[in-house]
PDB file of N, CA and C in Angstrom:
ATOM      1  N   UNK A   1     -19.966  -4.822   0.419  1.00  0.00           N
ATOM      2  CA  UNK A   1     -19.895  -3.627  -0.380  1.00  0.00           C
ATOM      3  C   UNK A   1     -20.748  -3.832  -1.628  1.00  0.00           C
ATOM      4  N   UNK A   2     -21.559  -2.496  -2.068  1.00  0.00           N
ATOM      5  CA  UNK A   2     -22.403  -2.937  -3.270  1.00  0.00           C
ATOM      6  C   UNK A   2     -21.598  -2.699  -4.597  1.00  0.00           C
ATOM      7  N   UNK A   3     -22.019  -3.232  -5.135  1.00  0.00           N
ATOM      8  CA  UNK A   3     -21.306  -2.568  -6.792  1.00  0.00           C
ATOM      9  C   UNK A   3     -21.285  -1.185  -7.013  1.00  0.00           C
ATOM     10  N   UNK A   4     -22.352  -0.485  -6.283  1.00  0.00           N
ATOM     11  CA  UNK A   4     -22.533   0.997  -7.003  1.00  0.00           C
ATOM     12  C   UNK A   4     -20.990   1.807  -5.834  1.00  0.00           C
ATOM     13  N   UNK A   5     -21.020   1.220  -4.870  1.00  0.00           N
ATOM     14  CA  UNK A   5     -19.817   1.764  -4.156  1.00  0.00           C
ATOM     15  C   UNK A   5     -18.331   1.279  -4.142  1.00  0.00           C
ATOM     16  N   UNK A   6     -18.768   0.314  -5.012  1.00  0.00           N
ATOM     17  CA  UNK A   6     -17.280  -0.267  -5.411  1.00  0.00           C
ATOM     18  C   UNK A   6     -16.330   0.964  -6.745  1.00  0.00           C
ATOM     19  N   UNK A   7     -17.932   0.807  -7.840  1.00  0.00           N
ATOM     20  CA  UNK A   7     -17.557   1.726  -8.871  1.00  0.00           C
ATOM     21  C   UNK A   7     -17.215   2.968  -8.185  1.00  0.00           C
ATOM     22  N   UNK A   8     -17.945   3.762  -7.200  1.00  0.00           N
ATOM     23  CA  UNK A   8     -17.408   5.376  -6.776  1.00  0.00           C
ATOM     24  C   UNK A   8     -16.318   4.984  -6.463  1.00  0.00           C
ATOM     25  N   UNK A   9     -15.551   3.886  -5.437  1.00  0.00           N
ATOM     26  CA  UNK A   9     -13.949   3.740  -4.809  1.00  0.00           C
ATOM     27  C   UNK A   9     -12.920   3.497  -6.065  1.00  0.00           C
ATOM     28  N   UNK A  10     -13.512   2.924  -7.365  1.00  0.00           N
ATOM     29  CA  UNK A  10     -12.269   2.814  -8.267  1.00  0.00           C
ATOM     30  C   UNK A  10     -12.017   4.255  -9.477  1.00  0.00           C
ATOM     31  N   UNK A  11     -13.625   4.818  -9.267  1.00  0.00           N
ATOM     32  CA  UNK A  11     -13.078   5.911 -10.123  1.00  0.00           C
ATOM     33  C   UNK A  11     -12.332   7.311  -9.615  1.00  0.00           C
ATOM     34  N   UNK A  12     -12.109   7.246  -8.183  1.00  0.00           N
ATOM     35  CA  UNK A  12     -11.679   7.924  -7.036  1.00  0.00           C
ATOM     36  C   UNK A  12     -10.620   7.824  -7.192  1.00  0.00           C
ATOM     37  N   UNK A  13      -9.997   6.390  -7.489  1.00  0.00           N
ATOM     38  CA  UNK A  13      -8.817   5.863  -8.039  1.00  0.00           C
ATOM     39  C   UNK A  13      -8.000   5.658  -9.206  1.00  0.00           C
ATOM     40  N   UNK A  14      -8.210   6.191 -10.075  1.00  0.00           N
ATOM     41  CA  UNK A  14      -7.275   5.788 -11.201  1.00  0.00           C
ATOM     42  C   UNK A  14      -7.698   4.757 -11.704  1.00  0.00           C
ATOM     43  N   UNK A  15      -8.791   4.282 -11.542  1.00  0.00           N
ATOM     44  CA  UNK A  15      -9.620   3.586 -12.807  1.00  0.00           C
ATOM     45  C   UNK A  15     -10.965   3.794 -13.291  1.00  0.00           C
ATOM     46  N   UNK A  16     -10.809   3.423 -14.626  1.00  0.00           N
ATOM     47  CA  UNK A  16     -11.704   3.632 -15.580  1.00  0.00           C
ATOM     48  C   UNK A  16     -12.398   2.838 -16.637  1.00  0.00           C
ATOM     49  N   UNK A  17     -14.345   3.123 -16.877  1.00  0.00           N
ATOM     50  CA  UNK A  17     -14.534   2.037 -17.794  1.00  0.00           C
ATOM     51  C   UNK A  17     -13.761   1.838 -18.880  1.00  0.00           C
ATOM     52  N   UNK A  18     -14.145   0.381 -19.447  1.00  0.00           N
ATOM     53  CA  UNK A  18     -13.601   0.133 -20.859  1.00  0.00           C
ATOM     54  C   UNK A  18     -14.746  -0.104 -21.927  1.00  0.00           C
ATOM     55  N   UNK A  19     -15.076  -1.048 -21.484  1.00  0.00           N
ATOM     56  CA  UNK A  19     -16.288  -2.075 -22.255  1.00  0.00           C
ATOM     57  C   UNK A  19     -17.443  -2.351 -21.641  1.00  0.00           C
ATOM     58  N   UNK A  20     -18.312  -2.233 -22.044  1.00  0.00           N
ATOM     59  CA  UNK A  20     -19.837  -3.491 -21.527  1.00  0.00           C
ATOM     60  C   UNK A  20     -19.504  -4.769 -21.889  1.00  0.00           C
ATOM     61  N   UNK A  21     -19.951  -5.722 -21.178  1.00  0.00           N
ATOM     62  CA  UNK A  21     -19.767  -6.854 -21.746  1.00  0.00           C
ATOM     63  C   UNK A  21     -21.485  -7.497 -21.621  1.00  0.00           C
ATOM     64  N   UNK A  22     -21.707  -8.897 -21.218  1.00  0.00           N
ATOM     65  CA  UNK A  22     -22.889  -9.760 -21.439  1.00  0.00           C
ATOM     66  C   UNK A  22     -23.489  -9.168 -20.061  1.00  0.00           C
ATOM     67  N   UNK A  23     -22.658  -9.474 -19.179  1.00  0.00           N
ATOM     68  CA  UNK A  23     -23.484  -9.572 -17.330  1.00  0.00           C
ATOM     69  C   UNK A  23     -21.979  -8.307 -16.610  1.00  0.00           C
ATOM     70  N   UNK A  24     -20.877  -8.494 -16.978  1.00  0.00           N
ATOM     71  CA  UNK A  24     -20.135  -8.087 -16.751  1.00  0.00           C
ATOM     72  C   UNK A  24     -19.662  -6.520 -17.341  1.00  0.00           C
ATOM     73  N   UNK A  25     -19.075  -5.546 -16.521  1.00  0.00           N
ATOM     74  CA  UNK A  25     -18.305  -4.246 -17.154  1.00  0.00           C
ATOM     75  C   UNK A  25     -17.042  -4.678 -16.891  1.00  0.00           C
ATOM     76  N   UNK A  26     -15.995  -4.710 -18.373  1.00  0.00           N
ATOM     77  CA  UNK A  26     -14.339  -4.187 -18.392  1.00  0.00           C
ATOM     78  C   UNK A  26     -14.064  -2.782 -17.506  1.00  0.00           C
ATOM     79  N   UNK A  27     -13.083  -3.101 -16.820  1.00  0.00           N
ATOM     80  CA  UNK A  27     -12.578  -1.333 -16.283  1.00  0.00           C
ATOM     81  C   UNK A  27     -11.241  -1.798 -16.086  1.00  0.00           C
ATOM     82  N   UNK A  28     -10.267  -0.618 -16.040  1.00  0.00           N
ATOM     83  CA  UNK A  28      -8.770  -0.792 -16.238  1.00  0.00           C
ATOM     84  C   UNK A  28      -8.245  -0.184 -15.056  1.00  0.00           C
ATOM     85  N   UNK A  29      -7.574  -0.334 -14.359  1.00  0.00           N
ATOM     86  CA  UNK A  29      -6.660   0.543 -13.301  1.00  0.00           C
ATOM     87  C   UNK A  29      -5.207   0.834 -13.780  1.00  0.00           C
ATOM     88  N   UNK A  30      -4.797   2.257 -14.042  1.00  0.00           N
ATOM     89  CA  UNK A  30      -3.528   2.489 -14.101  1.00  0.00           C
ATOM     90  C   UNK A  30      -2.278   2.839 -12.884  1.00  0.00           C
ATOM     91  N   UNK A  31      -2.963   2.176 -12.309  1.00  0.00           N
ATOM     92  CA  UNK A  31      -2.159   1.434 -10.914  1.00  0.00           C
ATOM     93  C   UNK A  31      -1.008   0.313 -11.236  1.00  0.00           C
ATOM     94  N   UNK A  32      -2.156  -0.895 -11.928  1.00  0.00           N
ATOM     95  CA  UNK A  32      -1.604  -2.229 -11.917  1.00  0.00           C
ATOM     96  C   UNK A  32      -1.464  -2.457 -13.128  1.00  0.00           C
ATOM     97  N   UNK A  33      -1.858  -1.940 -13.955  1.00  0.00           N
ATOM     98  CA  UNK A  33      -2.042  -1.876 -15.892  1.00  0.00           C
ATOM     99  C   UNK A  33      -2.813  -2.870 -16.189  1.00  0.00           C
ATOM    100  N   UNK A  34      -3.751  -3.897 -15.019  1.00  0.00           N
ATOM    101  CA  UNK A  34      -4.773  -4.302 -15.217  1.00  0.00           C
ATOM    102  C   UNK A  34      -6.164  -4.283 -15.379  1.00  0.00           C
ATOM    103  N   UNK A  35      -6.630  -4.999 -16.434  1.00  0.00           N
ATOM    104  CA  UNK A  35      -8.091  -5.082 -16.864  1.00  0.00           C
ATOM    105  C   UNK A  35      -8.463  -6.179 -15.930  1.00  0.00           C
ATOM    106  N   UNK A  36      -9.906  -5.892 -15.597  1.00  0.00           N
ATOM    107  CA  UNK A  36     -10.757  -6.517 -14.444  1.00  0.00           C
ATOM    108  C   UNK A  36     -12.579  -6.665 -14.770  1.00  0.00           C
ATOM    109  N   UNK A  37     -13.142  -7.455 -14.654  1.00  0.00           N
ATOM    110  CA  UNK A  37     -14.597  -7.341 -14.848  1.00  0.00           C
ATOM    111  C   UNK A  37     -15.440  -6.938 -13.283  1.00  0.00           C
ATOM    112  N   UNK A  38     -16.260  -5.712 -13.543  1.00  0.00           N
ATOM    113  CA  UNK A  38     -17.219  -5.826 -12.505  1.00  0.00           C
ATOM    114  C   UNK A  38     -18.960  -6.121 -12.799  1.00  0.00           C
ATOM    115  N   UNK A  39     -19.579  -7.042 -11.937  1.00  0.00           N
ATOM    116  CA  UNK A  39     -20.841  -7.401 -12.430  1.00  0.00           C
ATOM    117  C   UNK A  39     -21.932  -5.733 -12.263  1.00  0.00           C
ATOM    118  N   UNK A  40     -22.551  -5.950 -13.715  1.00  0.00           N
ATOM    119  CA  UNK A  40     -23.074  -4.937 -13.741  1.00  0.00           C
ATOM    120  C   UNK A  40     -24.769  -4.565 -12.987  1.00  0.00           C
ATOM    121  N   UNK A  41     -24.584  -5.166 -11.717  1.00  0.00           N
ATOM    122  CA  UNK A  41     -25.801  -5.223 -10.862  1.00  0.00           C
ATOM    123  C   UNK A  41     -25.494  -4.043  -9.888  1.00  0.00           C
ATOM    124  N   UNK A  42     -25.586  -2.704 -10.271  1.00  0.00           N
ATOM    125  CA  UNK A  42     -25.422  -1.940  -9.459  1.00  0.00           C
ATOM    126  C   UNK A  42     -25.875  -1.889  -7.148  1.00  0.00           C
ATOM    127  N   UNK A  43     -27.240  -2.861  -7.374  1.00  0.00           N
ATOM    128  CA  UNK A  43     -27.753  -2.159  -5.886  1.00  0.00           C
ATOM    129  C   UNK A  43     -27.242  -3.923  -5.872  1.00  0.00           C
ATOM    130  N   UNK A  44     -26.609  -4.488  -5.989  1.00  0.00           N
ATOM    131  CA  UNK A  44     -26.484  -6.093  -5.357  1.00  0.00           C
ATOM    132  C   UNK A  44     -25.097  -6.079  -4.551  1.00  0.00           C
ATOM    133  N   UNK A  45     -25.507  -6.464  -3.734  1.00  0.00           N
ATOM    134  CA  UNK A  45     -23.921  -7.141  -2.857  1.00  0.00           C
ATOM    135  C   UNK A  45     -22.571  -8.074  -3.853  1.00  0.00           C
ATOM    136  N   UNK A  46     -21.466  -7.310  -3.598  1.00  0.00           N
ATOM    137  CA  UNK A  46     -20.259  -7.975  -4.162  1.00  0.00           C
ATOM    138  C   UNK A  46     -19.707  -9.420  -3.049  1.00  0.00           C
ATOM    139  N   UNK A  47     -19.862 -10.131  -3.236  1.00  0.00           N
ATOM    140  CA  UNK A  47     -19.229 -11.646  -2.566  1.00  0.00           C
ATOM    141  C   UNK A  47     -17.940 -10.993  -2.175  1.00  0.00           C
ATOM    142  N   UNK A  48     -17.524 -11.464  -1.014  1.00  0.00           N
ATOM    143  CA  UNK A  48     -16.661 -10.572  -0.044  1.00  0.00           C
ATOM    144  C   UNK A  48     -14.746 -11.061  -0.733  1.00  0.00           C
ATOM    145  N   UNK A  49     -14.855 -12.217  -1.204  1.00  0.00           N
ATOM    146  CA  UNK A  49     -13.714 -13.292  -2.509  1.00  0.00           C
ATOM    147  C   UNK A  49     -13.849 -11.966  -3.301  1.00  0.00           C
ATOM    148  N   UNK A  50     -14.990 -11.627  -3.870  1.00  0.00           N
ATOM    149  CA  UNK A  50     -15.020 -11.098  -5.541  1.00  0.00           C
ATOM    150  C   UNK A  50     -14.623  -9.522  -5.319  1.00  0.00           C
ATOM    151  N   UNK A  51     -14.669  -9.058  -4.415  1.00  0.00           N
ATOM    152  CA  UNK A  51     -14.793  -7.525  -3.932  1.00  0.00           C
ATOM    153  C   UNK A  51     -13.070  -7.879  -3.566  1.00  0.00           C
ATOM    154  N   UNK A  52     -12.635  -8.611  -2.735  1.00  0.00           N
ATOM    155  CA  UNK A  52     -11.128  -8.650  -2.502  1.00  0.00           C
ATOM    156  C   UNK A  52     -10.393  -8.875  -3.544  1.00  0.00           C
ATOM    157  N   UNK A  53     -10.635  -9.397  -5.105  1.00  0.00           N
ATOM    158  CA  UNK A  53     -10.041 -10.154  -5.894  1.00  0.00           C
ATOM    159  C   UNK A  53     -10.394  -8.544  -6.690  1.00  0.00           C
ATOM    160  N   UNK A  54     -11.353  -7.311  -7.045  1.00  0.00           N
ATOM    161  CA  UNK A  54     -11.413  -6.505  -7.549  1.00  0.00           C
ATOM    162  C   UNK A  54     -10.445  -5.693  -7.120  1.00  0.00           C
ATOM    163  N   UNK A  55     -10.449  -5.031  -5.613  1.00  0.00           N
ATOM    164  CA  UNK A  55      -9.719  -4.720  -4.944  1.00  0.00           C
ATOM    165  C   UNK A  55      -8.221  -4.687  -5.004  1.00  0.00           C
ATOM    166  N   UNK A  56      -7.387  -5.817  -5.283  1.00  0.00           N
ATOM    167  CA  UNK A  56      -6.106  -6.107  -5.664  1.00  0.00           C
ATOM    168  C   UNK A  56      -5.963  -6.285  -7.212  1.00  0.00           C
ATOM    169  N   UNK A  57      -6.838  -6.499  -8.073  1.00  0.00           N
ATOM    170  CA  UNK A  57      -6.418  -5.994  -9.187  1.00  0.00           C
ATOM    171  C   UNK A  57      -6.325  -3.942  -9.427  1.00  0.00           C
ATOM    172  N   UNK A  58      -6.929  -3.752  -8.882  1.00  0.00           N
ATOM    173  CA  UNK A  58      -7.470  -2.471  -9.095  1.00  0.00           C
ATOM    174  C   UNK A  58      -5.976  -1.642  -8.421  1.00  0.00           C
ATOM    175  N   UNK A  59      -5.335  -2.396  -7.486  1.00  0.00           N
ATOM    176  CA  UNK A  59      -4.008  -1.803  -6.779  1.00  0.00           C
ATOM    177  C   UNK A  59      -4.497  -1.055  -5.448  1.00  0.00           C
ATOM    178  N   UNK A  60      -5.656  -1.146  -5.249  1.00  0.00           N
ATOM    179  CA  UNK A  60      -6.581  -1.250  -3.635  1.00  0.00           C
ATOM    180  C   UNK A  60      -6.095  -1.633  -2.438  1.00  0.00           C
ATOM    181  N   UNK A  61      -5.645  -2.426  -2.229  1.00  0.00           N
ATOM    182  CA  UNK A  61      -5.266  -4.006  -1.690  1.00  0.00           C
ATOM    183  C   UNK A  61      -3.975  -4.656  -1.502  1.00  0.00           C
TER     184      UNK A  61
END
């Protein structure tokens, strides 16, 4: 999954940015009341660990 389709599946969902960070974006899910970083490389592949570990914070999963 790429980043740019990760971001459309969480804002579909009940989450939302927070912050920019260095390499990384803050976004929050009011699912899980957790904050989560996604890498801000929109057209790059998410590591299939890092996409499952977004996923279950996000309340996805």
């Amino acid at each position: 999954m790429k980043v740019s389709e990760m971001i459309k599946l969480l804002k579909k969902n009940n989450c939302y940015f927070v912050e920019h960070g260095k390499e990384h974006d803050k976004w929050h899910s009011d699912l899980t009341g957790k904050d989560f970083r996604i890498p801000r490389h929109p057209s790059k592949e998410l590591a299939t660990g890092t996409a499952n570990n977004i996923l279950r914070d996000a309340g996805l999963k």
